[in-house]
PDB file of N, CA and C in Angstrom:
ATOM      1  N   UNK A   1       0.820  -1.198   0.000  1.00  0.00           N
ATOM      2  CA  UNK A   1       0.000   0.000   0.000  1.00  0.00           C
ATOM      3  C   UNK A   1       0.866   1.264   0.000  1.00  0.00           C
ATOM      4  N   UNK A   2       1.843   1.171   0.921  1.00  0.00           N
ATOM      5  CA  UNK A   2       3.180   2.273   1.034  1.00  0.00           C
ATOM      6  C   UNK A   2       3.678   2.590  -0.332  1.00  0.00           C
ATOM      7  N   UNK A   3       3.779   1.580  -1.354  1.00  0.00           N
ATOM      8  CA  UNK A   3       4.384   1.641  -2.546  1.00  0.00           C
ATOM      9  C   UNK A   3       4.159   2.096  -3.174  1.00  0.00           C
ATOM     10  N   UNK A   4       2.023   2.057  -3.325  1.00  0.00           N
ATOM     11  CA  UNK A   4       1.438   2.216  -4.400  1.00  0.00           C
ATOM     12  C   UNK A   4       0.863   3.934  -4.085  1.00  0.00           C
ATOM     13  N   UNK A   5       1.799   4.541  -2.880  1.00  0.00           N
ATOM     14  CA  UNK A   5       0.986   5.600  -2.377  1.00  0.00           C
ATOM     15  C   UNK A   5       2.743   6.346  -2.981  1.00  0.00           C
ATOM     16  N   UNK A   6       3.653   6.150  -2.885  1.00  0.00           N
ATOM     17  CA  UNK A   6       5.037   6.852  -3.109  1.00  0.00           C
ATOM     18  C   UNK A   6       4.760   6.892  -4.798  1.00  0.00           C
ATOM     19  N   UNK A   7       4.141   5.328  -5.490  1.00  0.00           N
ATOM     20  CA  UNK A   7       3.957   6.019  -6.874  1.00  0.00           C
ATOM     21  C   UNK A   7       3.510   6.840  -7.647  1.00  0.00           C
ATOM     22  N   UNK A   8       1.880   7.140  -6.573  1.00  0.00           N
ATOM     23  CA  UNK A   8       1.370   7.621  -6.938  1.00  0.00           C
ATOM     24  C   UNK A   8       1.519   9.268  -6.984  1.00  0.00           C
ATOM     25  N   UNK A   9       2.642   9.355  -6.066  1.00  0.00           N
ATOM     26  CA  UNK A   9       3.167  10.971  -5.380  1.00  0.00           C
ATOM     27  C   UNK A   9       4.399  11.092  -6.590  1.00  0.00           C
ATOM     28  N   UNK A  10       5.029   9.998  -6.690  1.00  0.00           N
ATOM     29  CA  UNK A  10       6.139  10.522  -7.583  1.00  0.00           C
ATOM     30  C   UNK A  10       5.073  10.813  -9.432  1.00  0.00           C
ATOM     31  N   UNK A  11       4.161  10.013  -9.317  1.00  0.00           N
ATOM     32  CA  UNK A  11       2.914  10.315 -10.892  1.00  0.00           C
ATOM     33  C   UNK A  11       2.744  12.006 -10.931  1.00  0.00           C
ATOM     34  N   UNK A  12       2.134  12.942  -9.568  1.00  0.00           N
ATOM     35  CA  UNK A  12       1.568  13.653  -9.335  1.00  0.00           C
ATOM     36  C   UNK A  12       3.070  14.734  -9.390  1.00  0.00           C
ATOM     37  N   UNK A  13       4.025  14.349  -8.920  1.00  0.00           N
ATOM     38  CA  UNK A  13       4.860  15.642  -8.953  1.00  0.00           C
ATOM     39  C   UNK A  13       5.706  15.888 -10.157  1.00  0.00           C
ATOM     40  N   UNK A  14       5.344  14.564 -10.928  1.00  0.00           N
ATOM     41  CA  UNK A  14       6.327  14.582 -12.667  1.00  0.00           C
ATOM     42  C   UNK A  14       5.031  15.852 -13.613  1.00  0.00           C
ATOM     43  N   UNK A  15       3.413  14.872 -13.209  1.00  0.00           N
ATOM     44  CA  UNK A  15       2.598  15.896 -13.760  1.00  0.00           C
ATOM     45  C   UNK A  15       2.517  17.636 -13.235  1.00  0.00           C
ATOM     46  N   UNK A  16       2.649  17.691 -11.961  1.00  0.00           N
ATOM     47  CA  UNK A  16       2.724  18.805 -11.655  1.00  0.00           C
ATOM     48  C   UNK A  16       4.282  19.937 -12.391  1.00  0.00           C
ATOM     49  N   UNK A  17       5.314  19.346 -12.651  1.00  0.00           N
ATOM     50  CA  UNK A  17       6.486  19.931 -13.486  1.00  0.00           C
ATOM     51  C   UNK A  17       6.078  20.413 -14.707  1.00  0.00           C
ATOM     52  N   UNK A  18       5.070  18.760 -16.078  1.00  0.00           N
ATOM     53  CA  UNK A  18       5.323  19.032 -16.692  1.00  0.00           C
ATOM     54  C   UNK A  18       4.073  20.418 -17.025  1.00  0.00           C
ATOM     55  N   UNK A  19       3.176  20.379 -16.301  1.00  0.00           N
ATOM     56  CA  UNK A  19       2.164  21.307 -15.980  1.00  0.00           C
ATOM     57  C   UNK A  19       3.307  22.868 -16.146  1.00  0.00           C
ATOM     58  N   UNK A  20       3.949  22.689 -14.877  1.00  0.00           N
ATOM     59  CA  UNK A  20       4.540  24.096 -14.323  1.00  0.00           C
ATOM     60  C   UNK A  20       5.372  24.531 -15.958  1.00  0.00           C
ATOM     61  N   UNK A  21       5.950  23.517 -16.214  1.00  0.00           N
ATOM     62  CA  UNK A  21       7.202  23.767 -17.649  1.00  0.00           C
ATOM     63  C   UNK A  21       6.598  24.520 -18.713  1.00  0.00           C
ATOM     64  N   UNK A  22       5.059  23.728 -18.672  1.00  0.00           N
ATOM     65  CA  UNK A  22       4.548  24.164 -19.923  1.00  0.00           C
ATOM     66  C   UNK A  22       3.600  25.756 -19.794  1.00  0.00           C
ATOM     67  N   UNK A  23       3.580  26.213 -18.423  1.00  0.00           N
ATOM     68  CA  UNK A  23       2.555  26.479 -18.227  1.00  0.00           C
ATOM     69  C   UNK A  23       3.451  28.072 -18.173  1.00  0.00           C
ATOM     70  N   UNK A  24       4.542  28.155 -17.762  1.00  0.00           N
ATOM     71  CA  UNK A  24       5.524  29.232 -18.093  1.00  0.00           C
ATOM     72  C   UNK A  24       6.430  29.228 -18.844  1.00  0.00           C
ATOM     73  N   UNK A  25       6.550  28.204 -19.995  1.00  0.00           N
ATOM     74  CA  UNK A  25       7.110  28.036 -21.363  1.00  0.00           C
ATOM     75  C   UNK A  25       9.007  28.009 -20.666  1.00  0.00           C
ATOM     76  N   UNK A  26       9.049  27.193 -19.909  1.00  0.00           N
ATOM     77  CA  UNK A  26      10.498  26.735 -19.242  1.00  0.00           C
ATOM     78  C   UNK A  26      10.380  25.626 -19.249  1.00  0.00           C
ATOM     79  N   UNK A  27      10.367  25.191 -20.442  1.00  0.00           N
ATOM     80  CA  UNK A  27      10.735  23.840 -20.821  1.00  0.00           C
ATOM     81  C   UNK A  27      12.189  23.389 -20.735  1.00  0.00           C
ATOM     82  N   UNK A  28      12.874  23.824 -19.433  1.00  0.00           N
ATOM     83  CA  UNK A  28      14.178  23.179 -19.041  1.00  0.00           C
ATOM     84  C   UNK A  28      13.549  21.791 -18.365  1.00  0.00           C
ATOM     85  N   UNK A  29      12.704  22.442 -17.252  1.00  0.00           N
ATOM     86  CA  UNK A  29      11.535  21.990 -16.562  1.00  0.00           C
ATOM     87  C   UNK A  29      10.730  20.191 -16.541  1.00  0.00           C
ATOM     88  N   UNK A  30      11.212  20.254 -18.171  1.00  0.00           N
ATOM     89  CA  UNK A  30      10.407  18.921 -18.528  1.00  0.00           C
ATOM     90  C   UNK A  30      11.578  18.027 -18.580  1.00  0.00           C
ATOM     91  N   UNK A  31      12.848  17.838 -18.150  1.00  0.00           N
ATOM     92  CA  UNK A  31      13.703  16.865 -17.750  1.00  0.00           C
ATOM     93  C   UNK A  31      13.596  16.623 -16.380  1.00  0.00           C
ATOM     94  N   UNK A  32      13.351  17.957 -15.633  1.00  0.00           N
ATOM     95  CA  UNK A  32      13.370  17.629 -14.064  1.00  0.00           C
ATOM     96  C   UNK A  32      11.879  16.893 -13.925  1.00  0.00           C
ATOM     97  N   UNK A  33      10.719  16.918 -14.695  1.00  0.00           N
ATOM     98  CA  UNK A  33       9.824  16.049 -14.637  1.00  0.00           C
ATOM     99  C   UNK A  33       9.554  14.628 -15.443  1.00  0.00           C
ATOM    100  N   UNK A  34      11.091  14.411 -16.303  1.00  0.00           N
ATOM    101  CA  UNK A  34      10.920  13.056 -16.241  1.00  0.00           C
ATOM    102  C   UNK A  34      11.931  12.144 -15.339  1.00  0.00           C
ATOM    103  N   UNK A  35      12.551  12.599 -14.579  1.00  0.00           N
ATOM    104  CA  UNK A  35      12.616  11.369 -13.912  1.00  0.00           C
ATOM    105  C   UNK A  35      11.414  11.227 -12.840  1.00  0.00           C
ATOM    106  N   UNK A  36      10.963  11.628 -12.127  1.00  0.00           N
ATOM    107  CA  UNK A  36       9.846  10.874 -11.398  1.00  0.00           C
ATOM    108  C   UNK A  36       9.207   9.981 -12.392  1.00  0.00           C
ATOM    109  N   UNK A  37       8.912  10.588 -13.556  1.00  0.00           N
ATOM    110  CA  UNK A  37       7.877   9.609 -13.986  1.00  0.00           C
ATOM    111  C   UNK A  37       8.441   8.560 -14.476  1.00  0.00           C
ATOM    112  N   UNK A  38       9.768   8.358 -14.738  1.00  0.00           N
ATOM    113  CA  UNK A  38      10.591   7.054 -15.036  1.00  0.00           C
ATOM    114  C   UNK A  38      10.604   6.372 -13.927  1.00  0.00           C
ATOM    115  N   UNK A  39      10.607   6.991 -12.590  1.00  0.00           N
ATOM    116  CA  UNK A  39      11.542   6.416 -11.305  1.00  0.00           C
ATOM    117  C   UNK A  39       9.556   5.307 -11.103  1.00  0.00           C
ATOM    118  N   UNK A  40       8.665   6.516 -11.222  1.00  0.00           N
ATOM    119  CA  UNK A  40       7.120   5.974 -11.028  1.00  0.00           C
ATOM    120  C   UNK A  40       6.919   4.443 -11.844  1.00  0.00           C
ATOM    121  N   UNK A  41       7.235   4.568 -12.968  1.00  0.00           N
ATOM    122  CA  UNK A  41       6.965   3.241 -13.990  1.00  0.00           C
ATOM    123  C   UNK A  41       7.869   2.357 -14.100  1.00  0.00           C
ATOM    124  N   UNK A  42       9.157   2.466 -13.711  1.00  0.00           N
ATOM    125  CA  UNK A  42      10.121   1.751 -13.152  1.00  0.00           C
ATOM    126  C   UNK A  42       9.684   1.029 -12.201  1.00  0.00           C
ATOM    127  N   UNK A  43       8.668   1.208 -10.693  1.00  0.00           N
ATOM    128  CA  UNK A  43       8.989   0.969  -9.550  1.00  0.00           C
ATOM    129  C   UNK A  43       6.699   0.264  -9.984  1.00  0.00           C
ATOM    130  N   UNK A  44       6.262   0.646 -10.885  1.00  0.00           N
ATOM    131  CA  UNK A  44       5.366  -0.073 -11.063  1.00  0.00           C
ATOM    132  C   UNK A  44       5.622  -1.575 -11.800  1.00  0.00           C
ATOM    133  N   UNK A  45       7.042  -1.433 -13.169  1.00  0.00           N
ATOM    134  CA  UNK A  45       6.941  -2.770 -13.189  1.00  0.00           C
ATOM    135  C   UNK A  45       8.527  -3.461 -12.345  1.00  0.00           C
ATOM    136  N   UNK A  46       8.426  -2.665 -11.815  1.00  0.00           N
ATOM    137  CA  UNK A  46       9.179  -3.307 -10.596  1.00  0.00           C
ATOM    138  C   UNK A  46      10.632  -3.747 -10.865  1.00  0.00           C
ATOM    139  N   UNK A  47      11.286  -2.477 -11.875  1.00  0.00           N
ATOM    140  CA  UNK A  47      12.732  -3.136 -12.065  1.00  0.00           C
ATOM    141  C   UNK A  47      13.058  -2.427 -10.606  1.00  0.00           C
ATOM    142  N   UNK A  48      14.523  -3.155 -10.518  1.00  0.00           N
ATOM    143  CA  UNK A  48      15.231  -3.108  -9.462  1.00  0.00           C
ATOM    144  C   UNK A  48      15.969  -1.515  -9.623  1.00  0.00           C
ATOM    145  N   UNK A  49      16.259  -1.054 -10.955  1.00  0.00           N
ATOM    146  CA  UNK A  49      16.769   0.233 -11.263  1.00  0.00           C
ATOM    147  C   UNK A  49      16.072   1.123 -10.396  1.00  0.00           C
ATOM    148  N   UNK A  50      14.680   1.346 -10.292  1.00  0.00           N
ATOM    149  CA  UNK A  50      13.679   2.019 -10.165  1.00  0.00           C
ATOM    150  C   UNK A  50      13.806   2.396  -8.891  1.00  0.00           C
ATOM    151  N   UNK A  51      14.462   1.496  -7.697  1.00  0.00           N
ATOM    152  CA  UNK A  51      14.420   1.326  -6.441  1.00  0.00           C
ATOM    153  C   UNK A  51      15.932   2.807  -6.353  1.00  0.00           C
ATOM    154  N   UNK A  52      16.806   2.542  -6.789  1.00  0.00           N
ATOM    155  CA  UNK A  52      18.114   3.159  -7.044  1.00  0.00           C
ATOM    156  C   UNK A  52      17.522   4.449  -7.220  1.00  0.00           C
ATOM    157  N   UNK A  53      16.782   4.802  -8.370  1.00  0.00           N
ATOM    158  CA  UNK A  53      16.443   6.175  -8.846  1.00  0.00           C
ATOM    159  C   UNK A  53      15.632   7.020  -7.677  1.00  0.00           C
ATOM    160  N   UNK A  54      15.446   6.056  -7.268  1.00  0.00           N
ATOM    161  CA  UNK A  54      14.106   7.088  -6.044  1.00  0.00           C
ATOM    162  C   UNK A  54      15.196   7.367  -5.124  1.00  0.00           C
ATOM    163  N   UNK A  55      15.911   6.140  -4.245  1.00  0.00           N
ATOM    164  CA  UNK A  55      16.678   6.681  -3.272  1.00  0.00           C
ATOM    165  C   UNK A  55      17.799   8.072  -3.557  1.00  0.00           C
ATOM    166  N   UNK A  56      18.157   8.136  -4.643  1.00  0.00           N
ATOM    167  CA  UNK A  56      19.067   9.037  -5.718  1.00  0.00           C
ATOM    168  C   UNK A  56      18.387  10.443  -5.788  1.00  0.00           C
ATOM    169  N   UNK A  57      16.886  10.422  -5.751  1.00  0.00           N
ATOM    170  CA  UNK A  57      16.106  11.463  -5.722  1.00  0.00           C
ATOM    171  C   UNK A  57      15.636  12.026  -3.855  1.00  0.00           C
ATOM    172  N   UNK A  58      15.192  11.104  -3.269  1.00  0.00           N
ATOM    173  CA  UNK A  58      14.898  11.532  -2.191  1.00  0.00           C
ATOM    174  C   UNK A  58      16.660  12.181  -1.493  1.00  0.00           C
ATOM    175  N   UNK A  59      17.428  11.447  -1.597  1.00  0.00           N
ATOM    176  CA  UNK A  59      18.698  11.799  -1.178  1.00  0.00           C
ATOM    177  C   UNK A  59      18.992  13.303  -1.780  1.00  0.00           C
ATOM    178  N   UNK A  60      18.532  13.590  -3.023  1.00  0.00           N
ATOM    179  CA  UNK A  60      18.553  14.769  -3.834  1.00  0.00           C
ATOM    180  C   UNK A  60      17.862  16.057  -2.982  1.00  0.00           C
ATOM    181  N   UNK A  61      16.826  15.722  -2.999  1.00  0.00           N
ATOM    182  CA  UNK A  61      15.525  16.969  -2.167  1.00  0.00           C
ATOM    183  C   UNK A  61      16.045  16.526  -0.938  1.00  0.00           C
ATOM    184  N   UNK A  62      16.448  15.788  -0.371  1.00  0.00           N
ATOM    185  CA  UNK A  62      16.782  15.962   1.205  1.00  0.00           C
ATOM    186  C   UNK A  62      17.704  16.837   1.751  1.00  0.00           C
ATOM    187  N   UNK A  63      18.863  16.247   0.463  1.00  0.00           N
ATOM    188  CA  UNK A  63      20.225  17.301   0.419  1.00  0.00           C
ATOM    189  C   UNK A  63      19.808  18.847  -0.200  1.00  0.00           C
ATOM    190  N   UNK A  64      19.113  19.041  -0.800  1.00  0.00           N
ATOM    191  CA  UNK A  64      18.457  20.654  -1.001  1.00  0.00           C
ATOM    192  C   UNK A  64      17.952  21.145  -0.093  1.00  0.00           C
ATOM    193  N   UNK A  65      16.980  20.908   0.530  1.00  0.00           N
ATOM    194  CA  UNK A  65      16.421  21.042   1.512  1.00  0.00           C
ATOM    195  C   UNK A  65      17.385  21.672   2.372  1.00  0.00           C
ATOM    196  N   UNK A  66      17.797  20.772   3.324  1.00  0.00           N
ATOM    197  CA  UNK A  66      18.900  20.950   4.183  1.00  0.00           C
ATOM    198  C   UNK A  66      19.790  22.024   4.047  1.00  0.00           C
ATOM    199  N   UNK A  67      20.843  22.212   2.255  1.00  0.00           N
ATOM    200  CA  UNK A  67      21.435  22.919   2.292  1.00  0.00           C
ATOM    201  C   UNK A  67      20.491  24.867   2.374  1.00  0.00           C
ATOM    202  N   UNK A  68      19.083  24.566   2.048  1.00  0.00           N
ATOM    203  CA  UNK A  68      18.808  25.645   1.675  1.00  0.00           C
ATOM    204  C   UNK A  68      18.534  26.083   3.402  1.00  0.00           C
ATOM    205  N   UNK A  69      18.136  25.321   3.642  1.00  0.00           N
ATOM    206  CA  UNK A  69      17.920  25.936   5.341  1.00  0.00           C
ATOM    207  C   UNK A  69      19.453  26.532   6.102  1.00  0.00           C
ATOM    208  N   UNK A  70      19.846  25.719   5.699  1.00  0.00           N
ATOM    209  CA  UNK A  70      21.481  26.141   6.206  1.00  0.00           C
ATOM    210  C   UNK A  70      21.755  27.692   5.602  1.00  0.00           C
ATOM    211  N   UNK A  71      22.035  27.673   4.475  1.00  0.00           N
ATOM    212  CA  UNK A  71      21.718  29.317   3.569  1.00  0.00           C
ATOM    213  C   UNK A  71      20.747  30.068   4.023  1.00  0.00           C
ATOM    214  N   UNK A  72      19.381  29.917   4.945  1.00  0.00           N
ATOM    215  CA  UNK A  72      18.530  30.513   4.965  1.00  0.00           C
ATOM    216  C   UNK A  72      19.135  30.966   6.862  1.00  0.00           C
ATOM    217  N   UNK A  73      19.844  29.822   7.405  1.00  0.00           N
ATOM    218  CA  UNK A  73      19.987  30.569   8.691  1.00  0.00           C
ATOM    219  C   UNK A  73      21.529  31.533   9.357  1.00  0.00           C
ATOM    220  N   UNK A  74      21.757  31.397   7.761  1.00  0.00           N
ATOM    221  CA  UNK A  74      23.334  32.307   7.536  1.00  0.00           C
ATOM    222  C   UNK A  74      23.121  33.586   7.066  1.00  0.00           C
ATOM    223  N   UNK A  75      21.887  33.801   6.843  1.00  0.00           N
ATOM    224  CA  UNK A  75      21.468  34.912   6.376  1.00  0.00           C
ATOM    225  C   UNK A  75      20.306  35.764   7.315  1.00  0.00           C
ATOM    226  N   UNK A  76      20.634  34.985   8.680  1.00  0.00           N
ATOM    227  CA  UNK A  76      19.525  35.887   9.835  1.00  0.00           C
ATOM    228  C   UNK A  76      18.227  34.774  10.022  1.00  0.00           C
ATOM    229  N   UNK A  77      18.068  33.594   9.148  1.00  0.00           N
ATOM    230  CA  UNK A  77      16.607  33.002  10.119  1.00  0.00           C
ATOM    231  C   UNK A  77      17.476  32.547  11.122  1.00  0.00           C
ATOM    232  N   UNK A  78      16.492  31.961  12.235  1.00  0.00           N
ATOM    233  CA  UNK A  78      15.411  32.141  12.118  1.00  0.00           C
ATOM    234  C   UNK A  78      14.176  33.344  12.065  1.00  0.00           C
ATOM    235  N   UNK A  79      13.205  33.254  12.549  1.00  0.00           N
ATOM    236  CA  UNK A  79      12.883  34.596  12.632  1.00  0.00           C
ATOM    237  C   UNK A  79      12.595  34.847  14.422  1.00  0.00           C
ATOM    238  N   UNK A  80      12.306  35.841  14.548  1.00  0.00           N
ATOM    239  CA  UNK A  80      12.212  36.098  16.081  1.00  0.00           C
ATOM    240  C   UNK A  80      11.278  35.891  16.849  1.00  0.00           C
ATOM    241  N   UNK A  81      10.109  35.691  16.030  1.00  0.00           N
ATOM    242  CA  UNK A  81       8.632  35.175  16.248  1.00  0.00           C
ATOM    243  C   UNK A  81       9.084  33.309  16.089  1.00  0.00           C
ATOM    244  N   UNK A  82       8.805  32.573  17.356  1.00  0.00           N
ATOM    245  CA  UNK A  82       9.196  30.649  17.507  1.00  0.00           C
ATOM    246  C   UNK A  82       8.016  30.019  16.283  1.00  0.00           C
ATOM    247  N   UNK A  83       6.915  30.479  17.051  1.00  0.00           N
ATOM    248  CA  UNK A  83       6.116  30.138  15.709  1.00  0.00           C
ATOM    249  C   UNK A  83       5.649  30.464  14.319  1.00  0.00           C
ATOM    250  N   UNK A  84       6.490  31.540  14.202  1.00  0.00           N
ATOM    251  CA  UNK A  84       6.434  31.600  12.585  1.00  0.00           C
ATOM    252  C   UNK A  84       7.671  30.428  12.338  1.00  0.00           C
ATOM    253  N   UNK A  85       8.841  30.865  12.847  1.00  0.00           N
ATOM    254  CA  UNK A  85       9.988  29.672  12.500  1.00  0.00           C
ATOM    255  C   UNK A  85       9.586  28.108  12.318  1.00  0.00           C
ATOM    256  N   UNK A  86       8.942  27.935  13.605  1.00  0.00           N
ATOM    257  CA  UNK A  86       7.991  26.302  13.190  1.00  0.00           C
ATOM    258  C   UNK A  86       7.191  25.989  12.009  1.00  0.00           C
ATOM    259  N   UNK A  87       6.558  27.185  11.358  1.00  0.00           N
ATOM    260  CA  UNK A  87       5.321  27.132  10.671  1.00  0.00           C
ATOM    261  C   UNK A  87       6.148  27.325   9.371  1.00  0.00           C
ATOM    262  N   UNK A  88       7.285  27.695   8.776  1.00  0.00           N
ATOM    263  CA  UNK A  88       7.867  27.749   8.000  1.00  0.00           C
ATOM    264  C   UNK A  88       8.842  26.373   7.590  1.00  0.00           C
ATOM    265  N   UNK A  89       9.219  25.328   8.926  1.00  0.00           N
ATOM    266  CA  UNK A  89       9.773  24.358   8.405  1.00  0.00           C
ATOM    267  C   UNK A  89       8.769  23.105   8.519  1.00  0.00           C
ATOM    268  N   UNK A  90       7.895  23.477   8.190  1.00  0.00           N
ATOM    269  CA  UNK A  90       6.651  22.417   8.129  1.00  0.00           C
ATOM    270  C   UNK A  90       6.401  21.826   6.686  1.00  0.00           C
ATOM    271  N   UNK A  91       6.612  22.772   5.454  1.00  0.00           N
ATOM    272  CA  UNK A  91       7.140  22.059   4.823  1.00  0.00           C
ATOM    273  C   UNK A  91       7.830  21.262   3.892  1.00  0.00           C
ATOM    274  N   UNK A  92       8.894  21.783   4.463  1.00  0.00           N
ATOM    275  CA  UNK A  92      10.588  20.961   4.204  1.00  0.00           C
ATOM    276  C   UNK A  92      10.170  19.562   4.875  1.00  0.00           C
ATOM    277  N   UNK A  93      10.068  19.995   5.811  1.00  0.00           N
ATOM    278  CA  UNK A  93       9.951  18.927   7.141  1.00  0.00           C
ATOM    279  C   UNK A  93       8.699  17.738   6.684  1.00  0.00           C
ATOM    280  N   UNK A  94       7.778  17.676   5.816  1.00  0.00           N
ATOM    281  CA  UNK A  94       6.968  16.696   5.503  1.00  0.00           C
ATOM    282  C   UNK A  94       7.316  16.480   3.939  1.00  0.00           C
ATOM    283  N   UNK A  95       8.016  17.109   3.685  1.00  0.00           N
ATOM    284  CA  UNK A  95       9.415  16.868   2.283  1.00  0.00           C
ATOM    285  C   UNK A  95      10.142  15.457   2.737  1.00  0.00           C
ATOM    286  N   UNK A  96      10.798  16.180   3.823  1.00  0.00           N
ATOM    287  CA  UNK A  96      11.756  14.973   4.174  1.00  0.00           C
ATOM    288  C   UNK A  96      11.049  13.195   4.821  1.00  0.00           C
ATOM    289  N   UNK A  97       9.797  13.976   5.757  1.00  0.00           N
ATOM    290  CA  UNK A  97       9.401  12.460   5.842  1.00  0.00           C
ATOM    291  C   UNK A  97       8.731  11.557   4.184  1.00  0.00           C
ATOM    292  N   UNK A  98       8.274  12.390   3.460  1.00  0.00           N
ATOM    293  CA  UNK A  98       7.637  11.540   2.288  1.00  0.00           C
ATOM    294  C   UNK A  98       9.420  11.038   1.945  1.00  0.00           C
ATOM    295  N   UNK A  99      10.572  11.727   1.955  1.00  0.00           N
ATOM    296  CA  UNK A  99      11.625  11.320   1.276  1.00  0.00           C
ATOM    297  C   UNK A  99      11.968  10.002   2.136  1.00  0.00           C
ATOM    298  N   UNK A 100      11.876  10.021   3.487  1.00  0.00           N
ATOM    299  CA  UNK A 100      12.188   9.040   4.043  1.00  0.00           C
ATOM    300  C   UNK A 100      11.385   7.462   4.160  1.00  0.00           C
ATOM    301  N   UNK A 101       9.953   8.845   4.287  1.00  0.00           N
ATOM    302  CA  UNK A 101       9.077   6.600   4.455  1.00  0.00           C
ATOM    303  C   UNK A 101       9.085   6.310   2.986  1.00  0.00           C
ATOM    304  N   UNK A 102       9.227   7.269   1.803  1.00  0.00           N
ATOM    305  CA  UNK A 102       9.137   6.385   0.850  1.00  0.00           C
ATOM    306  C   UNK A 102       9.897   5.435   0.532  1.00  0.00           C
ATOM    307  N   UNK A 103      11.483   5.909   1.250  1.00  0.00           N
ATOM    308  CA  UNK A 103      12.768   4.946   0.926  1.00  0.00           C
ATOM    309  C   UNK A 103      12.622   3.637   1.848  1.00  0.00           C
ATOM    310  N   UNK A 104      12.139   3.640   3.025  1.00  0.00           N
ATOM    311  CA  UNK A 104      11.075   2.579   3.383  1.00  0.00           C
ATOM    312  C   UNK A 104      10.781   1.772   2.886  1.00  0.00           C
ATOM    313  N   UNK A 105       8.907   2.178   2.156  1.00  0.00           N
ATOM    314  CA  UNK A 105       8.489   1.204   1.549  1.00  0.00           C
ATOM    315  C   UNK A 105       8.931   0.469   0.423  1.00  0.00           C
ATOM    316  N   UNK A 106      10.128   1.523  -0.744  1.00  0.00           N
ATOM    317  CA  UNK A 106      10.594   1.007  -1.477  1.00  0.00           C
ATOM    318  C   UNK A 106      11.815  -0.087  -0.977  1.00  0.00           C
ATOM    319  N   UNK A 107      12.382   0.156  -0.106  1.00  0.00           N
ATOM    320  CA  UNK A 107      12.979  -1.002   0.227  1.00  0.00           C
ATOM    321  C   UNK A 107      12.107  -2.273   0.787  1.00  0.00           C
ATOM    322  N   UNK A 108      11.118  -2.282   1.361  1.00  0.00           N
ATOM    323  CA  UNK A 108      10.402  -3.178   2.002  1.00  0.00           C
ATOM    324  C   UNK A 108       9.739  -3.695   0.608  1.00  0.00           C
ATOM    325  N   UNK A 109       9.437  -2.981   0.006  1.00  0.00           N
ATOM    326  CA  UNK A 109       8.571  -3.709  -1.426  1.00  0.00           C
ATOM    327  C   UNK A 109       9.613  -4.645  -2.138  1.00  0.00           C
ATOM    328  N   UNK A 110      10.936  -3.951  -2.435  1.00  0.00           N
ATOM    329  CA  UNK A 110      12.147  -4.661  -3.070  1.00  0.00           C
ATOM    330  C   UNK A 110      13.194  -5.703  -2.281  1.00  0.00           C
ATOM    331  N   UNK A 111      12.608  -6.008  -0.901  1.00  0.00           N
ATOM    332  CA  UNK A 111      13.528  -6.963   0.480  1.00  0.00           C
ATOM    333  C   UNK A 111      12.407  -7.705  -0.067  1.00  0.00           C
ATOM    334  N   UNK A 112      10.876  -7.611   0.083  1.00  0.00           N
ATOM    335  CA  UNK A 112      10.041  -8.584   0.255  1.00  0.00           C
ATOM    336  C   UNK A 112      10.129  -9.354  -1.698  1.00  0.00           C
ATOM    337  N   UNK A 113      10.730  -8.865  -2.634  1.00  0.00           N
ATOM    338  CA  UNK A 113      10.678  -9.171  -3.736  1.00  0.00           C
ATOM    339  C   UNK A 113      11.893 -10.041  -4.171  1.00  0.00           C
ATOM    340  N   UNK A 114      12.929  -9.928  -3.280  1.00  0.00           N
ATOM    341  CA  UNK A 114      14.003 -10.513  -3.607  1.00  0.00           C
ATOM    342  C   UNK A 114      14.025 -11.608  -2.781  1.00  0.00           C
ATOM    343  N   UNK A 115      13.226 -12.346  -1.642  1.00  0.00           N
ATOM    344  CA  UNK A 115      13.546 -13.449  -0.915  1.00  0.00           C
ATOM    345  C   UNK A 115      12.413 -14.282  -1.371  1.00  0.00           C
TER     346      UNK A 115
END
């Protein structure tokens, strides 16, 4: 169920790119929206590649993430108000868990496929 819910997120954020690419004629845009949808149909017929590409990606946005917060608190965040600061890494912060349980289920889908 974990699997078929990470595919369906990596379906939704390739369409949401090629949406954004086309939709402000930055069609650089439409490479950064095909790999999800490779990593998505990869991991539907279940090559083992597919498993690689996601962890490669979540490791990607995790490491952005991170570095951008780092840049963001070298430059004066947080802010001085606690709960605006909370309410601002909310979400990075549910970035990183989809990056993490998805690497999860994709391993649990690909442990339970290989024994």
């Amino acid at each position: 169920m974990a699997l078929k819910f990470v595919i369906g997120l990596l379906f939704l954020f390739s369409a949401y790119f090629h949406w954004f690419a086309i939709e402000n004629s930055a069609f650089v845009w439409m490479d950064l929206a095909a790999l999800p949808m490779l990593c998505g149909i990869g991991l539907v017929l279940g090559r083992r590649w597919a498993s690689y590409l996601w962890y490669l990606m979540a490791a990607g946005v995790s490491a952005w993430w991170l570095v951008t917060i780092a840049g963001m608190a070298l430059s004066g965040w947080p802010a001085s108000d606690v709960t605006e600061t909370v309410v601002s890494l909310i979400p990075g912060l549910l970035l990183l868990a989809v990056a993490i349980g998805g690497s999860v289920a994709v391993r649990r889908a690909y442990l339970r496929s290989a024994t």
